[in-house]
PDB file of N, CA and C in Angstrom:
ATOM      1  N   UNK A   1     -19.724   9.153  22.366  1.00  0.00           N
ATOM      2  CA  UNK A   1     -18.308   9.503  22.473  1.00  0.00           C
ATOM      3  C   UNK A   1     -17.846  10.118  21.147  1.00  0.00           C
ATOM      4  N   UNK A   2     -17.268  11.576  21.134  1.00  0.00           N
ATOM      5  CA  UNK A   2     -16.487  11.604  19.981  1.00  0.00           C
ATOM      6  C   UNK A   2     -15.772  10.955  19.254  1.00  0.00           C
ATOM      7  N   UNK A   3     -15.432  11.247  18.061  1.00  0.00           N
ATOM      8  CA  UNK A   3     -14.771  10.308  16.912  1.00  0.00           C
ATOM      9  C   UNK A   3     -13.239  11.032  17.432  1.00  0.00           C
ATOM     10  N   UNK A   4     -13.170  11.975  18.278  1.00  0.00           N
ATOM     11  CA  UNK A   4     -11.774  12.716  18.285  1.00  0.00           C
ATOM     12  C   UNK A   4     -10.955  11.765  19.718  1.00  0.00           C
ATOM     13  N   UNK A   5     -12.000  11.326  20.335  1.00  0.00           N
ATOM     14  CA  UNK A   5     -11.426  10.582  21.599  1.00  0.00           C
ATOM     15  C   UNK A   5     -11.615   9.072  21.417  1.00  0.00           C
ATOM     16  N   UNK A   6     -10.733   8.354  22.019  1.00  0.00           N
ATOM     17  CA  UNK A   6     -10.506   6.830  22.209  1.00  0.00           C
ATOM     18  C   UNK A   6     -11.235   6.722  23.841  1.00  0.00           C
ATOM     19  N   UNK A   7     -11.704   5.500  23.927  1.00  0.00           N
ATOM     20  CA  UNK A   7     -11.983   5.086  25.221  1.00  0.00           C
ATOM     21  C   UNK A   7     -11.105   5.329  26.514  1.00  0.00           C
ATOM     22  N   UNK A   8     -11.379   5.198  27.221  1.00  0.00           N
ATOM     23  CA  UNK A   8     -10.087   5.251  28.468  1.00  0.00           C
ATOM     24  C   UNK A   8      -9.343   3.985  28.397  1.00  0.00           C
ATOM     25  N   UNK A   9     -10.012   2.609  28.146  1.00  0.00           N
ATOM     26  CA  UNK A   9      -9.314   1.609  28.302  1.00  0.00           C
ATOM     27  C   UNK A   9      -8.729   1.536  26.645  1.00  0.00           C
ATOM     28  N   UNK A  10      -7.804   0.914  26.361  1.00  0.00           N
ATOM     29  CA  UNK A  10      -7.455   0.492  24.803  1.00  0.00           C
ATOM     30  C   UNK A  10      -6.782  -0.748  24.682  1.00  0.00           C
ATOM     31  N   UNK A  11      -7.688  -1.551  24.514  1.00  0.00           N
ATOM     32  CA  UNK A  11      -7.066  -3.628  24.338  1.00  0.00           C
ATOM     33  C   UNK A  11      -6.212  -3.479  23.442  1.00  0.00           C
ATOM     34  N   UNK A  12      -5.311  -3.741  23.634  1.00  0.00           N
ATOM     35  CA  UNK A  12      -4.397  -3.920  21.838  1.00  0.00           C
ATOM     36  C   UNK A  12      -5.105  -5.205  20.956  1.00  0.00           C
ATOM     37  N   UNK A  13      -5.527  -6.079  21.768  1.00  0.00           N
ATOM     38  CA  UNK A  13      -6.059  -7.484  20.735  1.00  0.00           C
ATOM     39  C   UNK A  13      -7.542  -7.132  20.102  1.00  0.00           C
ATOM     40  N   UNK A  14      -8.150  -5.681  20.230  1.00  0.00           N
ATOM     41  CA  UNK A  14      -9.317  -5.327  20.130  1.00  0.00           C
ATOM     42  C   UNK A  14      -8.855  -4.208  18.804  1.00  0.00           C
ATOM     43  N   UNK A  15      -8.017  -3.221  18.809  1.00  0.00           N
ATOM     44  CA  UNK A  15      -7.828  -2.861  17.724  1.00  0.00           C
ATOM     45  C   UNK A  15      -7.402  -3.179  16.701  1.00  0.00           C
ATOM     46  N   UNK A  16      -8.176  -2.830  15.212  1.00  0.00           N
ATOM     47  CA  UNK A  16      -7.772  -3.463  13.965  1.00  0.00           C
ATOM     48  C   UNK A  16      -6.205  -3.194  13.045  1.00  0.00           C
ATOM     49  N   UNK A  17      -5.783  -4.062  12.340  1.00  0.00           N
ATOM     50  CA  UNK A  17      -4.888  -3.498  11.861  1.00  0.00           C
ATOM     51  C   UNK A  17      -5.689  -3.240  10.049  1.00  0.00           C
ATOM     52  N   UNK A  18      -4.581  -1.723  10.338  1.00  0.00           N
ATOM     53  CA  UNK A  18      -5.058  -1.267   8.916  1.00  0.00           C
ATOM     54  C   UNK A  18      -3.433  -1.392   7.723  1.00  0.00           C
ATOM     55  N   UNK A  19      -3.849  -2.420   6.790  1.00  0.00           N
ATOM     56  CA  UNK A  19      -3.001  -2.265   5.823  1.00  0.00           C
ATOM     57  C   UNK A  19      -2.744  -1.578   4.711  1.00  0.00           C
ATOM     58  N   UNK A  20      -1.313  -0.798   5.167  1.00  0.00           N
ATOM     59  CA  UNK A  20      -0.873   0.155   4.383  1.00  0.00           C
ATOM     60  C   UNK A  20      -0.033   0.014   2.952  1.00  0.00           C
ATOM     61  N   UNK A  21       0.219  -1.474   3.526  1.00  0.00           N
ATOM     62  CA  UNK A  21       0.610  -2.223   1.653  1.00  0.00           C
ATOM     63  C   UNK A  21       2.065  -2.505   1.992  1.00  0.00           C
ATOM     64  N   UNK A  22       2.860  -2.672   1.015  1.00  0.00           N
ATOM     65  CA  UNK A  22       4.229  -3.309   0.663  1.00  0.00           C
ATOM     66  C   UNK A  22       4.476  -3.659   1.985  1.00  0.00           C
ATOM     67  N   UNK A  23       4.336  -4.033   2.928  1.00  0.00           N
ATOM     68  CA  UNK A  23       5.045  -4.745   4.109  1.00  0.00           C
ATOM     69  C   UNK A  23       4.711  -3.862   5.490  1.00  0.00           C
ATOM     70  N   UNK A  24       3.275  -2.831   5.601  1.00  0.00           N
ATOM     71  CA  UNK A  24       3.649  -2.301   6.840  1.00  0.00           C
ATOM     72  C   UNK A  24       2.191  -2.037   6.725  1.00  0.00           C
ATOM     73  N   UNK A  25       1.710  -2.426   8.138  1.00  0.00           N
ATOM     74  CA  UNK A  25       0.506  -2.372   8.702  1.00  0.00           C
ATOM     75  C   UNK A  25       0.297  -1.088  10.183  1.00  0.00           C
ATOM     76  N   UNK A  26      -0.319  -0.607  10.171  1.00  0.00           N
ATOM     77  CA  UNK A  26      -0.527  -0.140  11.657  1.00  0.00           C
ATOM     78  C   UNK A  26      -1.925  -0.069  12.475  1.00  0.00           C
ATOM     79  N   UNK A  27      -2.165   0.062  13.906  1.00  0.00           N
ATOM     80  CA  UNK A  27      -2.771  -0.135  14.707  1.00  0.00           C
ATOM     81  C   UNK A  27      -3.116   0.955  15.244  1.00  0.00           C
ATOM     82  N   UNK A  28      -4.304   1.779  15.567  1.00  0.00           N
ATOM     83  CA  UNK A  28      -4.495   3.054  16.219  1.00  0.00           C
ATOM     84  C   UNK A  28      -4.718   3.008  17.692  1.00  0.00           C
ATOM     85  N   UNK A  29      -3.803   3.252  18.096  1.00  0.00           N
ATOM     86  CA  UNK A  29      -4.238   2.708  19.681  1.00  0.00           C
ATOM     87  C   UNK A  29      -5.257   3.801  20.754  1.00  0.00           C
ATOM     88  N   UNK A  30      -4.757   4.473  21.633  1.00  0.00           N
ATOM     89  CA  UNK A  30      -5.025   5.376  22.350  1.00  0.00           C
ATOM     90  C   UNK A  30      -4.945   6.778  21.675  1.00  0.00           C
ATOM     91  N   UNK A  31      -6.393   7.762  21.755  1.00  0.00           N
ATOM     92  CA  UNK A  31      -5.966   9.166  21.112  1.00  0.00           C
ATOM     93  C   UNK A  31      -6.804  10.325  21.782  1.00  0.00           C
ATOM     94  N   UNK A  32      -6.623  11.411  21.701  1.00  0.00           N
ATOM     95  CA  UNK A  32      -7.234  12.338  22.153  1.00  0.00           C
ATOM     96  C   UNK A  32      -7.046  13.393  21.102  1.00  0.00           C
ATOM     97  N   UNK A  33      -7.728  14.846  21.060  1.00  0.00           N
ATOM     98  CA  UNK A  33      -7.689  15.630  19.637  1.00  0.00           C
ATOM     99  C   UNK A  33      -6.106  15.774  20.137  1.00  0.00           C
ATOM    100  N   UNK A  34      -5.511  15.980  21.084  1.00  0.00           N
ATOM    101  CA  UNK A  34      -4.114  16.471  21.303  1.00  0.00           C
ATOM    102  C   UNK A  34      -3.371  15.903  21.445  1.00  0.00           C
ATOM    103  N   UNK A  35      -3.316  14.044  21.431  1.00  0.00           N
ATOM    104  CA  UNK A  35      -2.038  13.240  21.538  1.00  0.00           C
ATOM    105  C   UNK A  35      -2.997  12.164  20.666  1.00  0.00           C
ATOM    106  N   UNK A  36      -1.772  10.943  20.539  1.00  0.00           N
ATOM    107  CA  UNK A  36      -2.219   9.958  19.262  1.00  0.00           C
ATOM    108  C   UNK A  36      -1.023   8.947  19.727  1.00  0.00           C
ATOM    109  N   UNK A  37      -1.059   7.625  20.262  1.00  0.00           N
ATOM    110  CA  UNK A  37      -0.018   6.587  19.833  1.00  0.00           C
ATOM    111  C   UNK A  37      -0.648   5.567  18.954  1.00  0.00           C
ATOM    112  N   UNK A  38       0.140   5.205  18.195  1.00  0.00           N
ATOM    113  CA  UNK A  38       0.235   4.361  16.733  1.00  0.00           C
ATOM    114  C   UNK A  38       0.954   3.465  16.684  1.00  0.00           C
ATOM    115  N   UNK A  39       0.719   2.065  16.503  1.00  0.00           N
ATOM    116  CA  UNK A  39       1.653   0.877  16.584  1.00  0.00           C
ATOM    117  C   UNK A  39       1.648   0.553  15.120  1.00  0.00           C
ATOM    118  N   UNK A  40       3.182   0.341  14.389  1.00  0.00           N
ATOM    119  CA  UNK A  40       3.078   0.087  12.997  1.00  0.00           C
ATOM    120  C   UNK A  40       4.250  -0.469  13.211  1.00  0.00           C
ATOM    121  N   UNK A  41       3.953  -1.841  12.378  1.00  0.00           N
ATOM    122  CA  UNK A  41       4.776  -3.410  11.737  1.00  0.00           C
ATOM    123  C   UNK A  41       5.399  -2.763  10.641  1.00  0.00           C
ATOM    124  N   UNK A  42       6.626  -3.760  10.105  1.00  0.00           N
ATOM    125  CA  UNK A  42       7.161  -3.437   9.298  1.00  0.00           C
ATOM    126  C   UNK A  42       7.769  -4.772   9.079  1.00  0.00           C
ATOM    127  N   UNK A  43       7.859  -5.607   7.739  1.00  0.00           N
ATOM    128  CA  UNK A  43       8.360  -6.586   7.244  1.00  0.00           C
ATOM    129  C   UNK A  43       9.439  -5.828   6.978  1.00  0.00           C
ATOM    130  N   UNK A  44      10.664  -6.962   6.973  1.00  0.00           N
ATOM    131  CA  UNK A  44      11.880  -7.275   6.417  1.00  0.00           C
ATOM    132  C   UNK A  44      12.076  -5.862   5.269  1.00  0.00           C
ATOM    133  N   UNK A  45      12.550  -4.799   4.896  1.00  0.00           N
ATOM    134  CA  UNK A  45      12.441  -4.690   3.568  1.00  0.00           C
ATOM    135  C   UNK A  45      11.755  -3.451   2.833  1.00  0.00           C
ATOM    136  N   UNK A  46      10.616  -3.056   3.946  1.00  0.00           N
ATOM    137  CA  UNK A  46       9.239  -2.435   4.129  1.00  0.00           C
ATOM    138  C   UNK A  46      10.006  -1.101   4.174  1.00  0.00           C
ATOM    139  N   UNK A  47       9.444  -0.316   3.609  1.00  0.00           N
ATOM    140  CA  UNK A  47       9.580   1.123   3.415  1.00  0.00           C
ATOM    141  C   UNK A  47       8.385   2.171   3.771  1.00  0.00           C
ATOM    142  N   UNK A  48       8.828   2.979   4.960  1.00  0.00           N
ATOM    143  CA  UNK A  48       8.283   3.867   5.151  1.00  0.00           C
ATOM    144  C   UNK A  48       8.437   5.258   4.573  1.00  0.00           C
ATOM    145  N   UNK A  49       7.621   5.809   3.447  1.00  0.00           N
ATOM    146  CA  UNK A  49       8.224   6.562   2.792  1.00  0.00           C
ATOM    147  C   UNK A  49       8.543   8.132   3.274  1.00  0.00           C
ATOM    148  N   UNK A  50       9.200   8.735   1.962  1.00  0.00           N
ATOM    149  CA  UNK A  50       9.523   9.992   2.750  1.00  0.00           C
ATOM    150  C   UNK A  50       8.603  10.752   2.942  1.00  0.00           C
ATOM    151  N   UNK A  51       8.021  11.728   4.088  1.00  0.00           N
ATOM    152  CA  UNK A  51       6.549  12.531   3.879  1.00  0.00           C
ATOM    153  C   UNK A  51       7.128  13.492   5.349  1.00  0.00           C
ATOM    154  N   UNK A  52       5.776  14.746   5.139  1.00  0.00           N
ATOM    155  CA  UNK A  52       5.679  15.546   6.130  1.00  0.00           C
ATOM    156  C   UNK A  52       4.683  15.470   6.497  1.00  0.00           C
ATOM    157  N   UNK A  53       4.237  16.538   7.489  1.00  0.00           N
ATOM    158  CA  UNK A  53       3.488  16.731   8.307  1.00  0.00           C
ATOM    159  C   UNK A  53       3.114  17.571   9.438  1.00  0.00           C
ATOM    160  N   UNK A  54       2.318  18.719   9.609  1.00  0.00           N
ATOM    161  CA  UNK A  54       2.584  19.364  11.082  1.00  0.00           C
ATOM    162  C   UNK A  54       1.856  19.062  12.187  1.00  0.00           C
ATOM    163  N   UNK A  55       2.230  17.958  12.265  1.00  0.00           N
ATOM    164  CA  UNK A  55       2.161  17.627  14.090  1.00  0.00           C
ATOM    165  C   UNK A  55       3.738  16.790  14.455  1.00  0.00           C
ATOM    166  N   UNK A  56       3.893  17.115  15.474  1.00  0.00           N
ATOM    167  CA  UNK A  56       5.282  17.303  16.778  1.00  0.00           C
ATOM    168  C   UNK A  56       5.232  15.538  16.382  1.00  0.00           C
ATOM    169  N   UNK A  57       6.018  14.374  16.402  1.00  0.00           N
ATOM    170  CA  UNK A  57       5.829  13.093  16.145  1.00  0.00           C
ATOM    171  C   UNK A  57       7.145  12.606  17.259  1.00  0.00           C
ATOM    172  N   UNK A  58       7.207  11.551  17.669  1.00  0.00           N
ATOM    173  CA  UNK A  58       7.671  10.702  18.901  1.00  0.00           C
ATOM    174  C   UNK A  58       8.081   9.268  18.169  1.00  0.00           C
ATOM    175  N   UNK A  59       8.954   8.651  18.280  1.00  0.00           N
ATOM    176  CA  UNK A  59       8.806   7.006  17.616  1.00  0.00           C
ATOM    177  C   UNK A  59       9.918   6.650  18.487  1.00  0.00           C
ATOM    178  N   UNK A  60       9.111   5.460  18.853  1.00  0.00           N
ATOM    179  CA  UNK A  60       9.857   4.364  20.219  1.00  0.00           C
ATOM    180  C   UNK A  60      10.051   3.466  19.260  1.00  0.00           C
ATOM    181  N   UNK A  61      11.409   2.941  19.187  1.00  0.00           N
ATOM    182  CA  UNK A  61      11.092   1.489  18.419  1.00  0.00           C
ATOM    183  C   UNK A  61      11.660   0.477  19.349  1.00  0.00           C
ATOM    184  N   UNK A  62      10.221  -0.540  19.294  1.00  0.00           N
ATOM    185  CA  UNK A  62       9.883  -1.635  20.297  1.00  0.00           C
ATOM    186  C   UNK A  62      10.758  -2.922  19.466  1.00  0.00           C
ATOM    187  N   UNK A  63      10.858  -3.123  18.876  1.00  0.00           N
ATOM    188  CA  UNK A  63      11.742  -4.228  17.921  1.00  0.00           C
ATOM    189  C   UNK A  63      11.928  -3.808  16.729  1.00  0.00           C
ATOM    190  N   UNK A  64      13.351  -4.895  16.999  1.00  0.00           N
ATOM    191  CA  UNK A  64      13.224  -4.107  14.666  1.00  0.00           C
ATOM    192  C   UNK A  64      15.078  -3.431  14.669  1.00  0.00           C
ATOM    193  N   UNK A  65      14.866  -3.272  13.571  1.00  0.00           N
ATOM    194  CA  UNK A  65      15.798  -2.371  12.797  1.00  0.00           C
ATOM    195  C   UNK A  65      15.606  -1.600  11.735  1.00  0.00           C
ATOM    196  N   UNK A  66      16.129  -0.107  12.031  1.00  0.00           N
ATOM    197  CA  UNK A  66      15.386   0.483  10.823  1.00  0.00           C
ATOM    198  C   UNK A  66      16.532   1.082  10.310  1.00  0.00           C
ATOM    199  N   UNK A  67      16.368   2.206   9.330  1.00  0.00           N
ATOM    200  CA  UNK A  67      17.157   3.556   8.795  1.00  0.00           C
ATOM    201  C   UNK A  67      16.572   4.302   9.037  1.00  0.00           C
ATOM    202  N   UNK A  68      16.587   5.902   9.403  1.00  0.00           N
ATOM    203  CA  UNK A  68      15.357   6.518   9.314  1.00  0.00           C
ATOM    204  C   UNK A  68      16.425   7.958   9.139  1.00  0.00           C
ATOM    205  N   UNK A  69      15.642   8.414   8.281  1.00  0.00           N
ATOM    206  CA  UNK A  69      15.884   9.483   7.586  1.00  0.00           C
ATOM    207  C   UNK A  69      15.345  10.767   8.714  1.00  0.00           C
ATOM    208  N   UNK A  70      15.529  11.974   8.735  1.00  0.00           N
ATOM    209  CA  UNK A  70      15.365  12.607   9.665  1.00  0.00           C
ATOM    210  C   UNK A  70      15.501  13.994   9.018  1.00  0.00           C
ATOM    211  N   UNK A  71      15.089  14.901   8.261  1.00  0.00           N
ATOM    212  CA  UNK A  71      15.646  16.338   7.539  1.00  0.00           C
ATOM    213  C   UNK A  71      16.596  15.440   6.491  1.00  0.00           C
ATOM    214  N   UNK A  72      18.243  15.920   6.820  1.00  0.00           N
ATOM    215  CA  UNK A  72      19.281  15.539   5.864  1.00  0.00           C
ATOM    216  C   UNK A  72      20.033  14.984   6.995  1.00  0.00           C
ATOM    217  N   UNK A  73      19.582  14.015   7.575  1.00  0.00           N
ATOM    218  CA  UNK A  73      20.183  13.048   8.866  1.00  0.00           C
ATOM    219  C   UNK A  73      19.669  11.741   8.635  1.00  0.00           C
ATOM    220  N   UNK A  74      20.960  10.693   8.590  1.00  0.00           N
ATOM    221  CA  UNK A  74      20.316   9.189   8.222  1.00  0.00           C
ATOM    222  C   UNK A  74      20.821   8.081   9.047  1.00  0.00           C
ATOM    223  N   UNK A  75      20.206   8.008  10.021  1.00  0.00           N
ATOM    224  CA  UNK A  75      21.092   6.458  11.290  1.00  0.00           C
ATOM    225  C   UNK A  75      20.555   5.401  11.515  1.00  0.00           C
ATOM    226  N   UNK A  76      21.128   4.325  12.028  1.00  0.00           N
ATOM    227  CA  UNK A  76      20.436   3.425  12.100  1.00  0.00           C
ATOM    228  C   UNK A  76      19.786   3.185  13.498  1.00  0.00           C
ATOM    229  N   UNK A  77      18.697   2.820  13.771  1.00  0.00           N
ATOM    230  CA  UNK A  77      18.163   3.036  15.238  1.00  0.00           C
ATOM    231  C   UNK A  77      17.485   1.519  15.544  1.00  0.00           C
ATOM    232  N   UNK A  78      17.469   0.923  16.509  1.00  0.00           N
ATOM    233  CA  UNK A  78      17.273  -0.019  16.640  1.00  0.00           C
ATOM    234  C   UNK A  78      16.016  -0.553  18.145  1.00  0.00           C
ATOM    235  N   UNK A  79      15.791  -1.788  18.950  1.00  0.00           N
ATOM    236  CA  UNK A  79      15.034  -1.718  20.050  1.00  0.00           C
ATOM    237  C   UNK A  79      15.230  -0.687  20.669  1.00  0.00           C
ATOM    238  N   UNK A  80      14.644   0.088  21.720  1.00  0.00           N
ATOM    239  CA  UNK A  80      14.848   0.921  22.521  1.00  0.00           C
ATOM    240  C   UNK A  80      15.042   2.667  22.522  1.00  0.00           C
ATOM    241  N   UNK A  81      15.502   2.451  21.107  1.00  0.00           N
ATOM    242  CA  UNK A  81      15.910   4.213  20.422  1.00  0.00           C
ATOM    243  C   UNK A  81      14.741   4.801  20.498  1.00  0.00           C
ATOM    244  N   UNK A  82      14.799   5.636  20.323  1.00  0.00           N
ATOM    245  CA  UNK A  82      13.522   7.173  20.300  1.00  0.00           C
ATOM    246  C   UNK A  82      14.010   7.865  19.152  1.00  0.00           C
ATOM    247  N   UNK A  83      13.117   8.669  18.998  1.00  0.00           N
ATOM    248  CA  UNK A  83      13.469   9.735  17.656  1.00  0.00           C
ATOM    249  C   UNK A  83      12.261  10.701  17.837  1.00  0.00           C
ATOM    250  N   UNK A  84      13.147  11.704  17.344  1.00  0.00           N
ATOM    251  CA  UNK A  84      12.051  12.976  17.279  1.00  0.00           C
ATOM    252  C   UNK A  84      11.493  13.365  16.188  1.00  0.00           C
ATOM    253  N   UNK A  85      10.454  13.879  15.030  1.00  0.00           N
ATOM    254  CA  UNK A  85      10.514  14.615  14.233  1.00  0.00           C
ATOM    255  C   UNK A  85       9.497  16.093  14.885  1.00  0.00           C
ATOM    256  N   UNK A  86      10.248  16.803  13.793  1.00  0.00           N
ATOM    257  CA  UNK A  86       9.506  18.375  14.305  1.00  0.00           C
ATOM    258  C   UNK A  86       8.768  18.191  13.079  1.00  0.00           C
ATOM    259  N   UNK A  87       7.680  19.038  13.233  1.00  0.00           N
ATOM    260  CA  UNK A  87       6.573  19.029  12.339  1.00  0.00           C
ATOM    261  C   UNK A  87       7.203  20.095  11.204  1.00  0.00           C
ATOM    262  N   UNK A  88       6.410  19.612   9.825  1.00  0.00           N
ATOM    263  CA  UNK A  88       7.282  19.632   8.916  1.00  0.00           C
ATOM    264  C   UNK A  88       8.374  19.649   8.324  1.00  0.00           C
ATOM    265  N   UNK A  89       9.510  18.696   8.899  1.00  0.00           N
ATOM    266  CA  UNK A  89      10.299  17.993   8.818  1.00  0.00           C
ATOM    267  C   UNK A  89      10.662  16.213   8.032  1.00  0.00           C
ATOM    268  N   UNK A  90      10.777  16.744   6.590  1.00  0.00           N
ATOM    269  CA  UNK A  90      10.781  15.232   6.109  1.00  0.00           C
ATOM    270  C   UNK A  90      11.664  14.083   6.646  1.00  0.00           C
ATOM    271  N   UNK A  91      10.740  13.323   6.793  1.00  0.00           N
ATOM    272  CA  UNK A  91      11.450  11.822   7.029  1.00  0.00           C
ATOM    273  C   UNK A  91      10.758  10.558   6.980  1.00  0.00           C
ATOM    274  N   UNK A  92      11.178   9.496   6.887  1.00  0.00           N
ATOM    275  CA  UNK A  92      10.875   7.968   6.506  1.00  0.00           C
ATOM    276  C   UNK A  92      12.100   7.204   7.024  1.00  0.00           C
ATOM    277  N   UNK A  93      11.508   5.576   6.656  1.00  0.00           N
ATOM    278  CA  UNK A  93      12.528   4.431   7.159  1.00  0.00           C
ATOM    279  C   UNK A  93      12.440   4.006   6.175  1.00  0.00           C
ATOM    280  N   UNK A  94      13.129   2.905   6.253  1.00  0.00           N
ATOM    281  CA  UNK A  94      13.808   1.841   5.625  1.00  0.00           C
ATOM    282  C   UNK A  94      13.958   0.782   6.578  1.00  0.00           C
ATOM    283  N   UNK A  95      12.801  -0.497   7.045  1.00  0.00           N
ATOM    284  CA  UNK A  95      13.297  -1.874   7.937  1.00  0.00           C
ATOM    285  C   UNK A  95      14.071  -2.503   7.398  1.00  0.00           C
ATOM    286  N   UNK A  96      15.257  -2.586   7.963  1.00  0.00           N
ATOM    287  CA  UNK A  96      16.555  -3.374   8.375  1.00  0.00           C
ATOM    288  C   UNK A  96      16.137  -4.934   8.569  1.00  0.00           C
ATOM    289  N   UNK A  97      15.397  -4.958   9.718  1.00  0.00           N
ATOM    290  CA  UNK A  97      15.160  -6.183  10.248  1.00  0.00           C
ATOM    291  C   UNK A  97      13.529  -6.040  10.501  1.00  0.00           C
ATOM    292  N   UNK A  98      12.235  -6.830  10.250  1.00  0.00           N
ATOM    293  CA  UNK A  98      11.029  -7.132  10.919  1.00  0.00           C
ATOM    294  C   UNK A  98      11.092  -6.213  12.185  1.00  0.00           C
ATOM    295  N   UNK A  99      10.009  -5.599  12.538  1.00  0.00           N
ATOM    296  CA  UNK A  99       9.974  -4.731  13.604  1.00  0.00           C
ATOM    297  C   UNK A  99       8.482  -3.831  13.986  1.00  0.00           C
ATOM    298  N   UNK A 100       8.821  -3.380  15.343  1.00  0.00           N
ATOM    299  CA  UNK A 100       7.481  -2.574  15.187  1.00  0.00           C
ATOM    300  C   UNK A 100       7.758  -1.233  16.254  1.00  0.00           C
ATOM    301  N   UNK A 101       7.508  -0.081  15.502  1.00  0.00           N
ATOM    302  CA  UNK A 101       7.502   1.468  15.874  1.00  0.00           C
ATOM    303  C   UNK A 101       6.314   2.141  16.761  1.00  0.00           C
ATOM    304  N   UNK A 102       6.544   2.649  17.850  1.00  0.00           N
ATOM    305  CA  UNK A 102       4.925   2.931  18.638  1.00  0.00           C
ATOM    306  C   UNK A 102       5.405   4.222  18.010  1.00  0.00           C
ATOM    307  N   UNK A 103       4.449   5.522  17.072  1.00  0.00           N
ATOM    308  CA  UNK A 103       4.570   6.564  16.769  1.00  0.00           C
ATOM    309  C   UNK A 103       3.594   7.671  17.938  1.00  0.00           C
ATOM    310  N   UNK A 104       3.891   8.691  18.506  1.00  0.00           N
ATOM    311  CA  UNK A 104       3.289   9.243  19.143  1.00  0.00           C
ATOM    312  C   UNK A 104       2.929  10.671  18.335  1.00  0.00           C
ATOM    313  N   UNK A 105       2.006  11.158  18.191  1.00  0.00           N
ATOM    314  CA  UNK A 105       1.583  12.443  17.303  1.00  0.00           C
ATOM    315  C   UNK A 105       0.551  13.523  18.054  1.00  0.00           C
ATOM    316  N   UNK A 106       1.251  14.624  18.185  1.00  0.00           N
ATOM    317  CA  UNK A 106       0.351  15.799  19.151  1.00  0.00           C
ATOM    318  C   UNK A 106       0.653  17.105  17.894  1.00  0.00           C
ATOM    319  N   UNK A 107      -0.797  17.572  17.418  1.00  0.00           N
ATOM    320  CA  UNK A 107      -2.190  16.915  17.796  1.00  0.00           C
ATOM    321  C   UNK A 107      -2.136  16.077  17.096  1.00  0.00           C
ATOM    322  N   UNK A 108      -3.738  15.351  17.270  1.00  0.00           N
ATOM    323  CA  UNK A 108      -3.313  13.601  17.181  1.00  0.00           C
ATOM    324  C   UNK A 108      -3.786  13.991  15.429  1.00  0.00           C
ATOM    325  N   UNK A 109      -3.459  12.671  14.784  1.00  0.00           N
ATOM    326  CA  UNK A 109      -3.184  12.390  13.182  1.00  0.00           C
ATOM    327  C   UNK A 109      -5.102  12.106  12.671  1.00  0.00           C
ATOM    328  N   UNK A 110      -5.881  13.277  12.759  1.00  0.00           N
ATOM    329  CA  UNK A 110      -7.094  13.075  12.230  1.00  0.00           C
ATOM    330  C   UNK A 110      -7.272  12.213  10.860  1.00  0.00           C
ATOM    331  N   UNK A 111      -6.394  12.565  10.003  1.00  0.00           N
ATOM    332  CA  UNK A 111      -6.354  11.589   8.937  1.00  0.00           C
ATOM    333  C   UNK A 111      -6.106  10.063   9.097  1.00  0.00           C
ATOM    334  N   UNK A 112      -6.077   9.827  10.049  1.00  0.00           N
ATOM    335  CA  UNK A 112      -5.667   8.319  10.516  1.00  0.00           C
ATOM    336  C   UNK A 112      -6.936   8.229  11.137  1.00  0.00           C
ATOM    337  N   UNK A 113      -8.218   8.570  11.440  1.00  0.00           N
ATOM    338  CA  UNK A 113      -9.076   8.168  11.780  1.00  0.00           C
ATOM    339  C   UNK A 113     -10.308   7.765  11.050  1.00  0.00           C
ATOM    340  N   UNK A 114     -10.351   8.612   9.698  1.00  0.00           N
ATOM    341  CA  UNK A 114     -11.402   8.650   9.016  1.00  0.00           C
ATOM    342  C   UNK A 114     -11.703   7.309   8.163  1.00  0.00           C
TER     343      UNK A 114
END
């Protein structure tokens, strides 16, 4: 199997978490070279910093409270919200409250695999 494709099935209790430091871990779940979802924790406090990128990005947030910066746009988004970023478009969070973000990325985030 390629390193560019995930299995068909994807256990969440089977994938590892990779720690990214000061309070935020994430999980690589399901990917293909052209889509990518990403489950990433965030302690109390935890800062996701500001960065770009060109791939199209998606973020569901499943619990939590965040800030999230967006270009020169800053709201607070909470369970249930969505958010878009366009590729190369800076943005980051700031957790509000403990939480966790499913990030979706087309094409998928090769640097997150290696």
């Amino acid at each position: 199997m390629s390193t560019n494709i995930s299995k068909p099935f994807v256990f969440w209790n089977e994938c590892e978490f990779k720690d990214l430091g000061k309070g935020v871990k994430r999980k690589i779940l399901a990917y293909s070279e052209s889509l990518m979802h990403v489950e990433v924790h965030f302690e109390e406090g935890a800062v996701g910093d500001m960065h770009f990128h060109p791939h199209e990005q998606t973020t569901y947030v499943l619990s939590g409270e965040f800030e999230f910066t967006i270009g020169n746009e800053t709201k607070i988004v909470k369970s249930g919200d969505t958010l878009y970023d366009e590729p190369n478009v800076l943005h980051g969070c700031r957790c509000l409250k403990a939480g966790v973000l499913l990030d979706t990325f087309t094409p998928m985030r090769k640097d997150f695999i290696k």
